[in-house]
PDB file of N, CA and C in Angstrom:
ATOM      1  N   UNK A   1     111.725  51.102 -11.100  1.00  0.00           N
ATOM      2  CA  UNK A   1     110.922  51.982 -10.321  1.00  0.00           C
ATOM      3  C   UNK A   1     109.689  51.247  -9.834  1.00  0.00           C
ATOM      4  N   UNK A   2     108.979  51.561  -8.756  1.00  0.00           N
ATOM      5  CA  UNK A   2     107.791  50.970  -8.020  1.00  0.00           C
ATOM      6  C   UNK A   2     106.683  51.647  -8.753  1.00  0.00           C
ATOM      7  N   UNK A   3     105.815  50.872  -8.648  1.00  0.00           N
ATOM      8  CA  UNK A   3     104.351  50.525  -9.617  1.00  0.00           C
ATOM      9  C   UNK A   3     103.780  51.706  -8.179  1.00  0.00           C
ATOM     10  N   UNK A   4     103.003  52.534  -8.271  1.00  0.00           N
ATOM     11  CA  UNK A   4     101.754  53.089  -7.296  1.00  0.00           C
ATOM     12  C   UNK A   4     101.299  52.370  -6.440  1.00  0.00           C
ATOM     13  N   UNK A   5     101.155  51.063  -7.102  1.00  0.00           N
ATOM     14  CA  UNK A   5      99.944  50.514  -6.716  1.00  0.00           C
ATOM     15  C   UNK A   5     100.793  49.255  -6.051  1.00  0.00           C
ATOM     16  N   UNK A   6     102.039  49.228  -5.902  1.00  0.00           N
ATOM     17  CA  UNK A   6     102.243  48.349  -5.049  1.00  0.00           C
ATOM     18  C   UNK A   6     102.946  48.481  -3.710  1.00  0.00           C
ATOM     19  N   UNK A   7     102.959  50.299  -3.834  1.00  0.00           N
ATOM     20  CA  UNK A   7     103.126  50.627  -2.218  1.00  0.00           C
ATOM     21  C   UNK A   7     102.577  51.039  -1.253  1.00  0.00           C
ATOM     22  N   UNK A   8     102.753  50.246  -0.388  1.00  0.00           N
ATOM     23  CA  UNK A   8     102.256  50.216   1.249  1.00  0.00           C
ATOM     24  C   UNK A   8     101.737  51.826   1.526  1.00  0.00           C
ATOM     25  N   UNK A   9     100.138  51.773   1.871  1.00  0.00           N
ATOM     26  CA  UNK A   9      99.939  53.248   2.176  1.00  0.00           C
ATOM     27  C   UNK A   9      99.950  53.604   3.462  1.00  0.00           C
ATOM     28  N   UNK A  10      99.258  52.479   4.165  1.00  0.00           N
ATOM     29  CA  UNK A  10      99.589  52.715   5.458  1.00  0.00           C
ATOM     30  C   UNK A  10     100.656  52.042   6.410  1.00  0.00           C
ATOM     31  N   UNK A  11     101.546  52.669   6.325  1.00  0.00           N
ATOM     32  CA  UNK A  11     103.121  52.064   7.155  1.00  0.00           C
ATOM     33  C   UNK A  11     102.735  52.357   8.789  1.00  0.00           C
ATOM     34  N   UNK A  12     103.503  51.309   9.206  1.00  0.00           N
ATOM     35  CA  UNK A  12     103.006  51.723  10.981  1.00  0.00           C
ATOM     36  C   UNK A  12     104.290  52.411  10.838  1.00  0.00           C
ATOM     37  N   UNK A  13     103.793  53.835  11.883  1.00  0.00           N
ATOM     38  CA  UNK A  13     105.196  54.573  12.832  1.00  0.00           C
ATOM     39  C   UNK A  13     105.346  53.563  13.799  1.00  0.00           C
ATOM     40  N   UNK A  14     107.510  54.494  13.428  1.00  0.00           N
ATOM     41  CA  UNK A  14     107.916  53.267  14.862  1.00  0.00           C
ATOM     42  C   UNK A  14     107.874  53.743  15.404  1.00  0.00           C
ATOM     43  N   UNK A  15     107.847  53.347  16.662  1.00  0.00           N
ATOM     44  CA  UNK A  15     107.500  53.859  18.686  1.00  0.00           C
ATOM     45  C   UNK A  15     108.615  55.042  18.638  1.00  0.00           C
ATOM     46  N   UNK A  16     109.752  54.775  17.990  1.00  0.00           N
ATOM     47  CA  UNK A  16     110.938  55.790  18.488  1.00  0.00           C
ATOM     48  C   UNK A  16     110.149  57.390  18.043  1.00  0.00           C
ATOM     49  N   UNK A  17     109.727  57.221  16.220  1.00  0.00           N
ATOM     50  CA  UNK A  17     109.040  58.027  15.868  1.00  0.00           C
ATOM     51  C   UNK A  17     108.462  59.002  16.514  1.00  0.00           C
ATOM     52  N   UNK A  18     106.756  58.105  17.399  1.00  0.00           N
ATOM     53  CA  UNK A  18     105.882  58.934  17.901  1.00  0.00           C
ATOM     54  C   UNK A  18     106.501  59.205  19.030  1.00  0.00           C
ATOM     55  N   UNK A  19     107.538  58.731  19.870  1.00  0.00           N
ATOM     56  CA  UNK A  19     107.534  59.227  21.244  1.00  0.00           C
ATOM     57  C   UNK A  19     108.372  60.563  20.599  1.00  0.00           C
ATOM     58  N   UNK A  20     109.146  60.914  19.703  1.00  0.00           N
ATOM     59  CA  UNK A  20     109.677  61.969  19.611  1.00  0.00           C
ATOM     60  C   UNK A  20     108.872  63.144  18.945  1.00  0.00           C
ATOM     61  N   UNK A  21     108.119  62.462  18.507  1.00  0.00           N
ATOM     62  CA  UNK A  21     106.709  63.539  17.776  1.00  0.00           C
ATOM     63  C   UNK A  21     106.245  63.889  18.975  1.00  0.00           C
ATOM     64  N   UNK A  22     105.761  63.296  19.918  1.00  0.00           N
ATOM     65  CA  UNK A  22     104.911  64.046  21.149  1.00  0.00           C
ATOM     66  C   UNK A  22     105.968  64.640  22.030  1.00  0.00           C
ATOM     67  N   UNK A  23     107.277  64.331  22.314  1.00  0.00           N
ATOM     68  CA  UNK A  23     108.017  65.072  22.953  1.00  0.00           C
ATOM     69  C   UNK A  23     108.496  66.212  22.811  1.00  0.00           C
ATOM     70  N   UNK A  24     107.684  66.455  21.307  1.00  0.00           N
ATOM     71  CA  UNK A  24     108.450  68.230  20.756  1.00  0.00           C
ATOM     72  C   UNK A  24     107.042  69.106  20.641  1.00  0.00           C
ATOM     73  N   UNK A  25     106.217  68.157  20.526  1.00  0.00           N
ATOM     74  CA  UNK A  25     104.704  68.737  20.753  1.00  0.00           C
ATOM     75  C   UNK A  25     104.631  69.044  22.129  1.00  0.00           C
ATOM     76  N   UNK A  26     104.713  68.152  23.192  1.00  0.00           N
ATOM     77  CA  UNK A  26     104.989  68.645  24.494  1.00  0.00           C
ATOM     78  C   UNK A  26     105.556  69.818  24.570  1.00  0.00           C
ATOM     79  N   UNK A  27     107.175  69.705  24.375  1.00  0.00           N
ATOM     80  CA  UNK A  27     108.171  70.906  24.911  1.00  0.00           C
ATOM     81  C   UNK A  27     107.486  71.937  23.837  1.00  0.00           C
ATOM     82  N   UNK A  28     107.092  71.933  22.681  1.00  0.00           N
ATOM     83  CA  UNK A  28     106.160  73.183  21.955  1.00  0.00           C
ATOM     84  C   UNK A  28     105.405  74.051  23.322  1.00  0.00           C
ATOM     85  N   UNK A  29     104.278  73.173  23.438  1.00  0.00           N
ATOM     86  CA  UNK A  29     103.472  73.292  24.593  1.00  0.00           C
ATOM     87  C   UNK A  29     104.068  74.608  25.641  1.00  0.00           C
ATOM     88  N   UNK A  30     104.533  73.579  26.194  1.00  0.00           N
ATOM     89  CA  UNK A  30     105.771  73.787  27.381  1.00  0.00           C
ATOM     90  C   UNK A  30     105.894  75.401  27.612  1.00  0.00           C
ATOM     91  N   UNK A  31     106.524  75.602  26.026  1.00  0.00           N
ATOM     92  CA  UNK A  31     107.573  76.946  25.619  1.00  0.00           C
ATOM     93  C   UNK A  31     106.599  78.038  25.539  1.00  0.00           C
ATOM     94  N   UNK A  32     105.474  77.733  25.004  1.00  0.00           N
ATOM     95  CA  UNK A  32     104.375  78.597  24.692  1.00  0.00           C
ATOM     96  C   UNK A  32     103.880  79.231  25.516  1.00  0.00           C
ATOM     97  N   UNK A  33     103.429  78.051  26.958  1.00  0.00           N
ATOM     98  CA  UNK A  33     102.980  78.608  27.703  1.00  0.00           C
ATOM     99  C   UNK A  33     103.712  79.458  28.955  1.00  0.00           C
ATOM    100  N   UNK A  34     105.153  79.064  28.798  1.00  0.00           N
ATOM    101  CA  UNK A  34     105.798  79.814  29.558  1.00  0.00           C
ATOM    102  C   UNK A  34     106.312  81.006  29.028  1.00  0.00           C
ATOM    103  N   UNK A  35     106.123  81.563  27.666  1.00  0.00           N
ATOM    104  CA  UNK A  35     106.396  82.769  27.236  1.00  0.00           C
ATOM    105  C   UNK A  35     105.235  83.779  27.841  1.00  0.00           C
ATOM    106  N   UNK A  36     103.751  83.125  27.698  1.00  0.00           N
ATOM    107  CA  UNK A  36     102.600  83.792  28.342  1.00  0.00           C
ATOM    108  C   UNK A  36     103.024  83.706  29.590  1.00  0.00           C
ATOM    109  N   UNK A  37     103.379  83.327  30.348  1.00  0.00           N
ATOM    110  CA  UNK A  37     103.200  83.540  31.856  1.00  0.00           C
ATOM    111  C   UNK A  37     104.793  84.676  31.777  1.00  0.00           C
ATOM    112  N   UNK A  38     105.808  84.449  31.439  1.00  0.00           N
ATOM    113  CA  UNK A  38     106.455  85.521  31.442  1.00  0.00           C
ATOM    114  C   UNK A  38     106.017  86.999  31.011  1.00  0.00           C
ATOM    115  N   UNK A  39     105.449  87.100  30.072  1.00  0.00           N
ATOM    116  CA  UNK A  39     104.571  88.210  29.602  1.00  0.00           C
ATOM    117  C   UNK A  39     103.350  88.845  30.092  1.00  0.00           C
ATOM    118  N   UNK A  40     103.057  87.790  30.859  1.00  0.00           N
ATOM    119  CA  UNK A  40     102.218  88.273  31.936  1.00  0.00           C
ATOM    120  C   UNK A  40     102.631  89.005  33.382  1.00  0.00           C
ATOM    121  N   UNK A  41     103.566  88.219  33.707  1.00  0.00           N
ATOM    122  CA  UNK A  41     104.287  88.532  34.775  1.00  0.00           C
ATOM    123  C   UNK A  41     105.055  89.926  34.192  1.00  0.00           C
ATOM    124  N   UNK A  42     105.613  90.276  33.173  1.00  0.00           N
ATOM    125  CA  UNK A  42     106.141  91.437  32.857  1.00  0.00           C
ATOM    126  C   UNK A  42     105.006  92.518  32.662  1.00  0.00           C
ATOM    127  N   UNK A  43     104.053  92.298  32.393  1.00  0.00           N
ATOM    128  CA  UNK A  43     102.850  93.479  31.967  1.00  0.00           C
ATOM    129  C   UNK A  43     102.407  93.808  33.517  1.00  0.00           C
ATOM    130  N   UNK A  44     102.298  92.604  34.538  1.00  0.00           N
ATOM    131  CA  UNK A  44     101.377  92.811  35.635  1.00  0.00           C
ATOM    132  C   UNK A  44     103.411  93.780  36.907  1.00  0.00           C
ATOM    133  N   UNK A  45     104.022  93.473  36.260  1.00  0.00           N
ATOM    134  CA  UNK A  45     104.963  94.354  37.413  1.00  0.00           C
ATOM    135  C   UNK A  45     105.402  95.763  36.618  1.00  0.00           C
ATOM    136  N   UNK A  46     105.519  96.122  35.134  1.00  0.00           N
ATOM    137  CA  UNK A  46     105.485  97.300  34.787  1.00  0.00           C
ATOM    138  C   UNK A  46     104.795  98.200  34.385  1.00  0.00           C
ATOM    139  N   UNK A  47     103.572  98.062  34.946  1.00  0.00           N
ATOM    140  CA  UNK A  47     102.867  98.749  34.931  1.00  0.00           C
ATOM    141  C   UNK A  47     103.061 100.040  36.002  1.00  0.00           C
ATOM    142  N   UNK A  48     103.049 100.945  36.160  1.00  0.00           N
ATOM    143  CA  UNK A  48     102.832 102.222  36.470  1.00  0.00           C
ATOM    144  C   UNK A  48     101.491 102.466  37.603  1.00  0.00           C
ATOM    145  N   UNK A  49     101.621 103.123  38.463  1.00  0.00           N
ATOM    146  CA  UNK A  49     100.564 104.086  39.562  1.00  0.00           C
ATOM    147  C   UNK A  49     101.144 104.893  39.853  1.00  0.00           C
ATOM    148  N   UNK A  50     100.488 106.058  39.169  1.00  0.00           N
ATOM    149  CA  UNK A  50     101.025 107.595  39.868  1.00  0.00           C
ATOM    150  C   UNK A  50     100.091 108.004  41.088  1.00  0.00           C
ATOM    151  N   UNK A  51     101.205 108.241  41.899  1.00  0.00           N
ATOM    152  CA  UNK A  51     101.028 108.655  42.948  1.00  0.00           C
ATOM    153  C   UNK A  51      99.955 110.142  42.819  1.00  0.00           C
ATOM    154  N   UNK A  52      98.751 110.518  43.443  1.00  0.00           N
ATOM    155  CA  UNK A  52      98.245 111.347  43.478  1.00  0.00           C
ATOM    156  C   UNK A  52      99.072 112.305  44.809  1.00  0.00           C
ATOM    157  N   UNK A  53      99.181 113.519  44.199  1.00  0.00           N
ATOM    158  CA  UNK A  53      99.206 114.722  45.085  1.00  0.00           C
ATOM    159  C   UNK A  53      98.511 116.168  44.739  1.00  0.00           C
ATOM    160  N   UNK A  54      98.305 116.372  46.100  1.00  0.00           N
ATOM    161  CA  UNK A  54      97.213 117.383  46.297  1.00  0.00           C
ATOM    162  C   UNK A  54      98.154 118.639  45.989  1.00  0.00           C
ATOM    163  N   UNK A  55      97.031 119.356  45.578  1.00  0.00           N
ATOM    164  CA  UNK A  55      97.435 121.281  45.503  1.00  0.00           C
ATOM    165  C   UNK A  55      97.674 121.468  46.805  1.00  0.00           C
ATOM    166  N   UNK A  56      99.141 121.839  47.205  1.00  0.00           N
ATOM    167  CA  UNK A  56      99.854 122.210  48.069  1.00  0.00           C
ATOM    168  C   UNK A  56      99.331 123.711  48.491  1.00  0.00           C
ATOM    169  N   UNK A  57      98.233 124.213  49.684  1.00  0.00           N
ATOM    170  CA  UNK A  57      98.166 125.401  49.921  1.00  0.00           C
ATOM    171  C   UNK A  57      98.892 125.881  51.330  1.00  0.00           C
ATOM    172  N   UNK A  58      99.304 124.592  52.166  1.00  0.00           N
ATOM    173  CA  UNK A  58      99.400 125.447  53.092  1.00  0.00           C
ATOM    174  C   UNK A  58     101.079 126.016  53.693  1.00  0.00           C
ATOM    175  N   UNK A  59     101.630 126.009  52.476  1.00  0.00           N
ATOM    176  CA  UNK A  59     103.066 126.164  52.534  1.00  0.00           C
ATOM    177  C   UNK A  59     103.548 128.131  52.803  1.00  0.00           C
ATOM    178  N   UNK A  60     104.251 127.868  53.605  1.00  0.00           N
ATOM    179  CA  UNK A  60     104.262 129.856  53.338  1.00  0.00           C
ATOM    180  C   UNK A  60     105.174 129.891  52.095  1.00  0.00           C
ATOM    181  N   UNK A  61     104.449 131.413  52.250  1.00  0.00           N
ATOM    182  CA  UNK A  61     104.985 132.015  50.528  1.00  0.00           C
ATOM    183  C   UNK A  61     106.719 132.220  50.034  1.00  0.00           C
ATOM    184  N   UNK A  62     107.063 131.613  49.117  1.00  0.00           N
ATOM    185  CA  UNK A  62     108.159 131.653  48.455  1.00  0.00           C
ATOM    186  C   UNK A  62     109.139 130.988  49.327  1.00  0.00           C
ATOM    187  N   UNK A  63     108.284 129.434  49.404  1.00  0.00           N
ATOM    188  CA  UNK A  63     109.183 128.031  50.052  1.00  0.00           C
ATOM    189  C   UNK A  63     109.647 127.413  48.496  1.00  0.00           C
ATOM    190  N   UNK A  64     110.669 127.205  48.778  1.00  0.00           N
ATOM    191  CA  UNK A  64     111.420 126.327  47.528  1.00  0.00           C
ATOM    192  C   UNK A  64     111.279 124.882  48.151  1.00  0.00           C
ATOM    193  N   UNK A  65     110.382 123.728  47.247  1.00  0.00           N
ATOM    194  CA  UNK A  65     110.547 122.986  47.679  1.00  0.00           C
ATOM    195  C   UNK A  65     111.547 122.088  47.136  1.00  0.00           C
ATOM    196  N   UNK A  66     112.302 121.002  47.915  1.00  0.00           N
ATOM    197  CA  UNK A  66     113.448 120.128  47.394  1.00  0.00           C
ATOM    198  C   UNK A  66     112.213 119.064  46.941  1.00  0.00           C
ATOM    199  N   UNK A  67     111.781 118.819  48.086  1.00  0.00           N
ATOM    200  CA  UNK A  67     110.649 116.943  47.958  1.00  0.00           C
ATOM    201  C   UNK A  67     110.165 117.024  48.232  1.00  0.00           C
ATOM    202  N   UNK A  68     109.130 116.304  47.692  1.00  0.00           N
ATOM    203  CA  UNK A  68     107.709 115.596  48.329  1.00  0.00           C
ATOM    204  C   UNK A  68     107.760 114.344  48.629  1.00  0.00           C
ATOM    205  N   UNK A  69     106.729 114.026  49.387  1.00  0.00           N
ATOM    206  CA  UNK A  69     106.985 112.429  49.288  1.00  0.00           C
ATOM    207  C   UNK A  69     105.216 112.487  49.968  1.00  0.00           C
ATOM    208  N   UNK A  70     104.654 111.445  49.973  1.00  0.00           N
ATOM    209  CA  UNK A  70     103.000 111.009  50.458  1.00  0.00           C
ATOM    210  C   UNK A  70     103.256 109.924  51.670  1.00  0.00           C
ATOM    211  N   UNK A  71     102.572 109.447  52.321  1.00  0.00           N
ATOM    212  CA  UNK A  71     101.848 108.754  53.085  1.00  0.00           C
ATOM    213  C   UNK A  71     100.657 108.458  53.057  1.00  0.00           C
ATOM    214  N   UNK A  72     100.269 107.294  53.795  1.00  0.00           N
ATOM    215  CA  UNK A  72      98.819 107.358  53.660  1.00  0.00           C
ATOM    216  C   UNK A  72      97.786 108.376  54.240  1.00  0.00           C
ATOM    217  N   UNK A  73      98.263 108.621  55.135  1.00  0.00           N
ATOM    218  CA  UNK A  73      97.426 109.842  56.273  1.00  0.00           C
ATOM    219  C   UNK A  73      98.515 111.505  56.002  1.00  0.00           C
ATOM    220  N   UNK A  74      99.576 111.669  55.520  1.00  0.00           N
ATOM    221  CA  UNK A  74      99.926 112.579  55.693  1.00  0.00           C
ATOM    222  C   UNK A  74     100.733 113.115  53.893  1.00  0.00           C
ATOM    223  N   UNK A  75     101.156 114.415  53.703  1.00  0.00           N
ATOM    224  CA  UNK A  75     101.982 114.750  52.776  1.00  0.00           C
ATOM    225  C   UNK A  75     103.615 115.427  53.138  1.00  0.00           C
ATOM    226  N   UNK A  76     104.116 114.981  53.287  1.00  0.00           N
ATOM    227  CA  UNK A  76     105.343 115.741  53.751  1.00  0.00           C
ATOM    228  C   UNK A  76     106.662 116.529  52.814  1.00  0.00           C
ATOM    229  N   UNK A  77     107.084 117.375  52.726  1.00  0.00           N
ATOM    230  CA  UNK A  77     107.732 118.769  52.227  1.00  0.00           C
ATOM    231  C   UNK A  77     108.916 118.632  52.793  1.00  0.00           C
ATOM    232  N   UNK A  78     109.669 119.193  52.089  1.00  0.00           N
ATOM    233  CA  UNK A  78     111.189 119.456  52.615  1.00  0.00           C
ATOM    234  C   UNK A  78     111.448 120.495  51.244  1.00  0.00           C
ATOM    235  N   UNK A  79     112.114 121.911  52.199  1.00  0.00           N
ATOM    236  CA  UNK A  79     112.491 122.909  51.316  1.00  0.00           C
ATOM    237  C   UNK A  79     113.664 122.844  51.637  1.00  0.00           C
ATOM    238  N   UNK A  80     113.696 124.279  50.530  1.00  0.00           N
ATOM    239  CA  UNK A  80     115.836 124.470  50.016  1.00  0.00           C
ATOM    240  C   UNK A  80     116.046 124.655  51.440  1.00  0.00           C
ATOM    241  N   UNK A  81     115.495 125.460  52.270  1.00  0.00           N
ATOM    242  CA  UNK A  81     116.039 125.684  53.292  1.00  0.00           C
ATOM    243  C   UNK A  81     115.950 124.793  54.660  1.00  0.00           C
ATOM    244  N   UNK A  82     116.205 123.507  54.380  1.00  0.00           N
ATOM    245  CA  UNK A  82     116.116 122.516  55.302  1.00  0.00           C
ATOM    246  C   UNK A  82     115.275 122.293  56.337  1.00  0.00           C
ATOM    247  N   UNK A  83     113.751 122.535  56.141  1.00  0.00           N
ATOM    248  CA  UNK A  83     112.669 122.602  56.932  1.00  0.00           C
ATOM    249  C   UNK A  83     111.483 121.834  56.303  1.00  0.00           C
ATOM    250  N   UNK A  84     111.424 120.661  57.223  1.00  0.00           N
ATOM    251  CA  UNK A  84     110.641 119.390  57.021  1.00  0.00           C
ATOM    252  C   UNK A  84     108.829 119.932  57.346  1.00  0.00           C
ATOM    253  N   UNK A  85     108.108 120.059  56.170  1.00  0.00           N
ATOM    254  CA  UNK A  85     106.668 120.630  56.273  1.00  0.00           C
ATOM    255  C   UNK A  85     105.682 118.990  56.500  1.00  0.00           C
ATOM    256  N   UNK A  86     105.188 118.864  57.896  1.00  0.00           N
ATOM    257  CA  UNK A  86     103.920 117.365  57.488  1.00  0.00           C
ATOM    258  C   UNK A  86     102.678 118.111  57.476  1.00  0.00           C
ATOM    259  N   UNK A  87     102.121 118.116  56.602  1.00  0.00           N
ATOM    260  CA  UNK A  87     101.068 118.797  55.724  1.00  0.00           C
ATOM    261  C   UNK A  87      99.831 117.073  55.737  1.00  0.00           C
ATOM    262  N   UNK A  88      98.461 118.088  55.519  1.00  0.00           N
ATOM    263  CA  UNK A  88      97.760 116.461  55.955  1.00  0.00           C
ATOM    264  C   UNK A  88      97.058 116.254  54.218  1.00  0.00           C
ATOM    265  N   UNK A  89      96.702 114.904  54.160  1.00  0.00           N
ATOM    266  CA  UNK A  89      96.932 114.226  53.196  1.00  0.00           C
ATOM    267  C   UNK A  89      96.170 115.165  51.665  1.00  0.00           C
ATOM    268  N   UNK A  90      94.890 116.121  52.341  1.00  0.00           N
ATOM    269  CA  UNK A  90      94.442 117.228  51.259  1.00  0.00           C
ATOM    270  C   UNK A  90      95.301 118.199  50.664  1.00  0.00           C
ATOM    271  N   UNK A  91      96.517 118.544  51.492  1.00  0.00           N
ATOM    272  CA  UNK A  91      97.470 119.493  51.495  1.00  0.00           C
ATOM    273  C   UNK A  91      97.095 120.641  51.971  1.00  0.00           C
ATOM    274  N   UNK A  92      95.818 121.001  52.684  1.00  0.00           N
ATOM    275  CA  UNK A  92      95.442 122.478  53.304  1.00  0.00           C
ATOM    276  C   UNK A  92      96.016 122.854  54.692  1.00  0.00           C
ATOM    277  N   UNK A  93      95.880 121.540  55.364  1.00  0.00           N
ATOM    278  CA  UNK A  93      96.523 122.210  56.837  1.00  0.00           C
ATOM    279  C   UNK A  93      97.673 121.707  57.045  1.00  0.00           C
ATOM    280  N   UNK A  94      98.482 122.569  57.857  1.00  0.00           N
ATOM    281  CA  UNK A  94     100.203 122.624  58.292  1.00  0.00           C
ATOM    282  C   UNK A  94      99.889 122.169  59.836  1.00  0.00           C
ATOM    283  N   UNK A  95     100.513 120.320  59.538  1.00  0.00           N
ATOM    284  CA  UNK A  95     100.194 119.687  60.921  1.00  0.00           C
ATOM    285  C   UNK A  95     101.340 120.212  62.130  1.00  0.00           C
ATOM    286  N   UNK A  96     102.980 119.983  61.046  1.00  0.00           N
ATOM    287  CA  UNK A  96     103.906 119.992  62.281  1.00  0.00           C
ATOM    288  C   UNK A  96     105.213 120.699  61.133  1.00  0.00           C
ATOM    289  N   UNK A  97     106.104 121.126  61.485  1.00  0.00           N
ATOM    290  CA  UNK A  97     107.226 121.723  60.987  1.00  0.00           C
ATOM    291  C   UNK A  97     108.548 121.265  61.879  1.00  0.00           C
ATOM    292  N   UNK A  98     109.594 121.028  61.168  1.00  0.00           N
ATOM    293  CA  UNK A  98     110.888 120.468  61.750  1.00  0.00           C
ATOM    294  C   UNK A  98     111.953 121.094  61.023  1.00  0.00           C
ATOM    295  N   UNK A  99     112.936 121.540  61.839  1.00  0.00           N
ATOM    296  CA  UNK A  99     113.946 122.589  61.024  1.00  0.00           C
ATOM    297  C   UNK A  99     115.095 121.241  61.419  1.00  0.00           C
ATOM    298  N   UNK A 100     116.166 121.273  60.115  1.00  0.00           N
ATOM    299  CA  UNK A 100     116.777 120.592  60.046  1.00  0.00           C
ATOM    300  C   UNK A 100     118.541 121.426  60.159  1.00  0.00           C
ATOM    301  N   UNK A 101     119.435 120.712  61.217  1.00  0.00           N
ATOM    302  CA  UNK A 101     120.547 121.608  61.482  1.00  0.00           C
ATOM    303  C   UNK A 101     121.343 120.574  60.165  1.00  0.00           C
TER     304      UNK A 101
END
């Protein structure tokens, strides 16, 4: 068996060694930071904006509506009974009406 004291403490690494030590430290790197940018990219596209809509007043009474849908300048309606309401973006005034055959 070897004496303590007669082995080499400081051994040089061989080149093959360190280049493969920094090449997994690299691709470490690498992996890390492309999990953050994926996770970023997933937080910043599922995120959610609900659409604001206004209290609908200017609809006549006992319209069933099918849809809504918004615009920037307008709100537009479509009831059971196939009549397209463009209502303006507060929802108080009834701009135009379109009956659908």
């Amino acid at each position: 068996m070897t004496d303590q004291s007669e082995v080499i403490a400081d051994l040089a690494e061989p080149a093959n060694l360190r280049f493969l030590r920094r090449l997994v430290t690299t691709l470490t790197a690498t992996m890390i930071l492309g999990l953050v940018a994926i996770f970023t990219v997933l937080v910043i596209r599922l995120q959610t904006t609900n659409a604001v809509f206004p209290e609908i007043l200017a609809l006549p009474k006992k319209t069933e509506v099918l849809s809504i849908s918004r615009t920037s300048s307008e709100v537009i309606v479509i009831s059971q009974e196939k009549i397209i309401f463009v209502l303006s973006v507060d929802g108080k005034n009834l701009l135009q009406t379109f009956q659908i055959e």
